[in-house]
C-alpha atoms as a PDB file:
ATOM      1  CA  UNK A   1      37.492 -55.379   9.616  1.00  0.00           C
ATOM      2  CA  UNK A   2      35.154 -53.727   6.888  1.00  0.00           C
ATOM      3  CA  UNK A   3      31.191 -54.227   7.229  1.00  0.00           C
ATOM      4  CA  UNK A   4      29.415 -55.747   4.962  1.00  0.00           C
ATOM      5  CA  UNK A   5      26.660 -53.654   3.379  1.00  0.00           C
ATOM      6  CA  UNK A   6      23.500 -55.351   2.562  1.00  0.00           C
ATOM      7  CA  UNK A   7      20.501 -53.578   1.189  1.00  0.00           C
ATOM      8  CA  UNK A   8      16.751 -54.280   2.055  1.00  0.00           C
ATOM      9  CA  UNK A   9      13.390 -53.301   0.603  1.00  0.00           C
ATOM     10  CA  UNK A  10      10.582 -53.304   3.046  1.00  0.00           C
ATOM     11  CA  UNK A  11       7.207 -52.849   3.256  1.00  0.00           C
ATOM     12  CA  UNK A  12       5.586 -51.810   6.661  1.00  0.00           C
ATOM     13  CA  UNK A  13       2.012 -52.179   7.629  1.00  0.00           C
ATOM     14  CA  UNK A  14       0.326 -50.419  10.690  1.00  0.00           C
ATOM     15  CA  UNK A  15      -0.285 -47.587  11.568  1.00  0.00           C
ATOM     16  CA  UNK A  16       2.532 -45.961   9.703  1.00  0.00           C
ATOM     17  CA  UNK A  17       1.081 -43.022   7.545  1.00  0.00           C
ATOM     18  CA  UNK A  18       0.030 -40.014   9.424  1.00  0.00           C
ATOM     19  CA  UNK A  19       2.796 -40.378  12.836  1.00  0.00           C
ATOM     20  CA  UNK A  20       5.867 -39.051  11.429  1.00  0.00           C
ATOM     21  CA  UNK A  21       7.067 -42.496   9.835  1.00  0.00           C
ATOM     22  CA  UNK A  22       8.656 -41.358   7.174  1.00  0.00           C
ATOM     23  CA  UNK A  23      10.358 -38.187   9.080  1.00  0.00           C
ATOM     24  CA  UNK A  24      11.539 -40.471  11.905  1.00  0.00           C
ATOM     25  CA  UNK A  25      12.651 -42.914   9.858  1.00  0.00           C
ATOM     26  CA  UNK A  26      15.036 -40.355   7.875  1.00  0.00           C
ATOM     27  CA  UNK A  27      16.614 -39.060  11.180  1.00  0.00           C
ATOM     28  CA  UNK A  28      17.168 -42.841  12.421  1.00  0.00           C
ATOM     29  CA  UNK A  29      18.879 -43.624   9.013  1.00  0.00           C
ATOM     30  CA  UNK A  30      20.724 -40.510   9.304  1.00  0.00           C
ATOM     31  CA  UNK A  31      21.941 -41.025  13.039  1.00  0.00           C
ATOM     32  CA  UNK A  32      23.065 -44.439  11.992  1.00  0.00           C
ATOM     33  CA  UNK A  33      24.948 -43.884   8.721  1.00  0.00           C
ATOM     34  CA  UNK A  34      22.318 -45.565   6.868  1.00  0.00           C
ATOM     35  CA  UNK A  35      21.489 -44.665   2.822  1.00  0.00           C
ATOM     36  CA  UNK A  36      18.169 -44.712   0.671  1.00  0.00           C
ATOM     37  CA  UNK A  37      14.556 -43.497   0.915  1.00  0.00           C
ATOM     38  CA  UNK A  38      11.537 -44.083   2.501  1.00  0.00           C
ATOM     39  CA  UNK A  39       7.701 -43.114   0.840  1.00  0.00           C
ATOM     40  CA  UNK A  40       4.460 -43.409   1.381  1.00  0.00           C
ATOM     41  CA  UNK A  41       1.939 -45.985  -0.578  1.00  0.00           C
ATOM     42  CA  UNK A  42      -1.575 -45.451  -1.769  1.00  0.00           C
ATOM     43  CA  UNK A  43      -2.832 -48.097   0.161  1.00  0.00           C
ATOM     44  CA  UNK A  44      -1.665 -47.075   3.674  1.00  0.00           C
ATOM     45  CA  UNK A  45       1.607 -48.688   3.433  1.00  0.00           C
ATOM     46  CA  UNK A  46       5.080 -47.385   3.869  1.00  0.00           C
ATOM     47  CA  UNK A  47       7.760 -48.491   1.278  1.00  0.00           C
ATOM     48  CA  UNK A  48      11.451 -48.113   2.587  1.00  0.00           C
ATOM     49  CA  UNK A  49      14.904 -49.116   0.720  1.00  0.00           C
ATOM     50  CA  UNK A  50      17.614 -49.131   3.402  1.00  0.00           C
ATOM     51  CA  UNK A  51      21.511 -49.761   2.947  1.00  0.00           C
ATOM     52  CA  UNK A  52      23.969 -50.392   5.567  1.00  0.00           C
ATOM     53  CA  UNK A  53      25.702 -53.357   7.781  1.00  0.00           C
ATOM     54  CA  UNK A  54      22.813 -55.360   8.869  1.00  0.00           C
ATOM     55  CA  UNK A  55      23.039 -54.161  12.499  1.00  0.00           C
ATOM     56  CA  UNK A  56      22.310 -50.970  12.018  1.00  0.00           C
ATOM     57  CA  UNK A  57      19.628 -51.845   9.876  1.00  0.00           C
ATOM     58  CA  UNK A  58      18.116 -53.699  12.604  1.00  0.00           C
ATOM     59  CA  UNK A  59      18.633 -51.210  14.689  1.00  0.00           C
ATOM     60  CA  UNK A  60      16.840 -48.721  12.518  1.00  0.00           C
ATOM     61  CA  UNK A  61      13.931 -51.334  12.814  1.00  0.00           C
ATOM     62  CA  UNK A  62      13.787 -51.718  16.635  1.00  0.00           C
ATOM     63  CA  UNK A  63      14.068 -48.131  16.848  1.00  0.00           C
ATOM     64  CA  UNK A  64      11.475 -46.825  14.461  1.00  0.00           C
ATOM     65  CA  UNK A  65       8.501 -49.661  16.945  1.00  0.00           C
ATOM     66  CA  UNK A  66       9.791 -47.862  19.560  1.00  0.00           C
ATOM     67  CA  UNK A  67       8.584 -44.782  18.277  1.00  0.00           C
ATOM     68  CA  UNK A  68       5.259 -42.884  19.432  1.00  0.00           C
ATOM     69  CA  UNK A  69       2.344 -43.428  17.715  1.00  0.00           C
ATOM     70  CA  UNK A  70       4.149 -45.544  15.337  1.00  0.00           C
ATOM     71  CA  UNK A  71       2.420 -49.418  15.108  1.00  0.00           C
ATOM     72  CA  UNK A  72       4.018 -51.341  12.645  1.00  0.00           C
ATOM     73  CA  UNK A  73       1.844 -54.862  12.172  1.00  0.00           C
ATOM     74  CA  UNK A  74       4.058 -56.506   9.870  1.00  0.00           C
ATOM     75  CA  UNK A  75       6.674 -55.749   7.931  1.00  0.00           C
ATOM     76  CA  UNK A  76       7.646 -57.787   4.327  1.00  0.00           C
ATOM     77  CA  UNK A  77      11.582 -57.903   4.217  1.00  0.00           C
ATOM     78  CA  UNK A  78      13.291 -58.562   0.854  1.00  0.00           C
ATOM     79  CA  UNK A  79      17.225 -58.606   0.561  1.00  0.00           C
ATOM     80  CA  UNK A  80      18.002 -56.634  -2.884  1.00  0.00           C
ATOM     81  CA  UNK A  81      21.521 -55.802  -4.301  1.00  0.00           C
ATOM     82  CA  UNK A  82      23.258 -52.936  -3.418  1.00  0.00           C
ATOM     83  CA  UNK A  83      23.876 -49.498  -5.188  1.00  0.00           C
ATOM     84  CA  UNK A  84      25.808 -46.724  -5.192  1.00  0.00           C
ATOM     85  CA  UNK A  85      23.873 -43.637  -3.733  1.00  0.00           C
ATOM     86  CA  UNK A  86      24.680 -40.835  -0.724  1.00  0.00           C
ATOM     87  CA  UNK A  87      22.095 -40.121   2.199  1.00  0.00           C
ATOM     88  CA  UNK A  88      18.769 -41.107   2.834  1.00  0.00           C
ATOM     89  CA  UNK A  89      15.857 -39.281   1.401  1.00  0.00           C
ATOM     90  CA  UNK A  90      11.716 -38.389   2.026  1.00  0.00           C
ATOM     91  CA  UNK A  91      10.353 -39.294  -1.479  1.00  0.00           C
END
């Protein structure tokens, strides 16, 4: 049975600039098979665009609070469509 792949745009709030977000993030998408990018925003936020089955997208989340020094306060989850694209990338 195929996967379906869903794609989500988040923004995280928190302590996430300055504690290896972005680089932790990258190696979680990677270890899970996940594609798109993650940045950081002008205002302290971190922008991400993940694609994947929606487990391992949750998974990504759970693991990336579990992370040191990492304190996400919210996050703002939208549902997007899909594209075509390989890896996941720093931007």
């Amino acid at each position: 049975m195929r996967k379906t792949m869903v794609r989500k745009h988040i923004y995280f709030s928190g302590d996430v600039q300055g504690v290896g977000f972005r680089y932790r993030s990258y190696y979680i998408a990677q270890s899970l098979g996940l594609t798109g990018w993650v940045e950081n925003l002008w205002d302290g936020r971190v922008e991400m665009e993940v694609q994947g089955d929606e487990n391992s997208i949750q998974q990504m989340l759970v693991q990336i609070q579990k992370q040191r020094w990492i304190e996400v306060n919210h996050m703002e989850i939208m549902e997007i469509p899909c594209v075509e694209e390989r890896g996941f990338r720093i931007r």
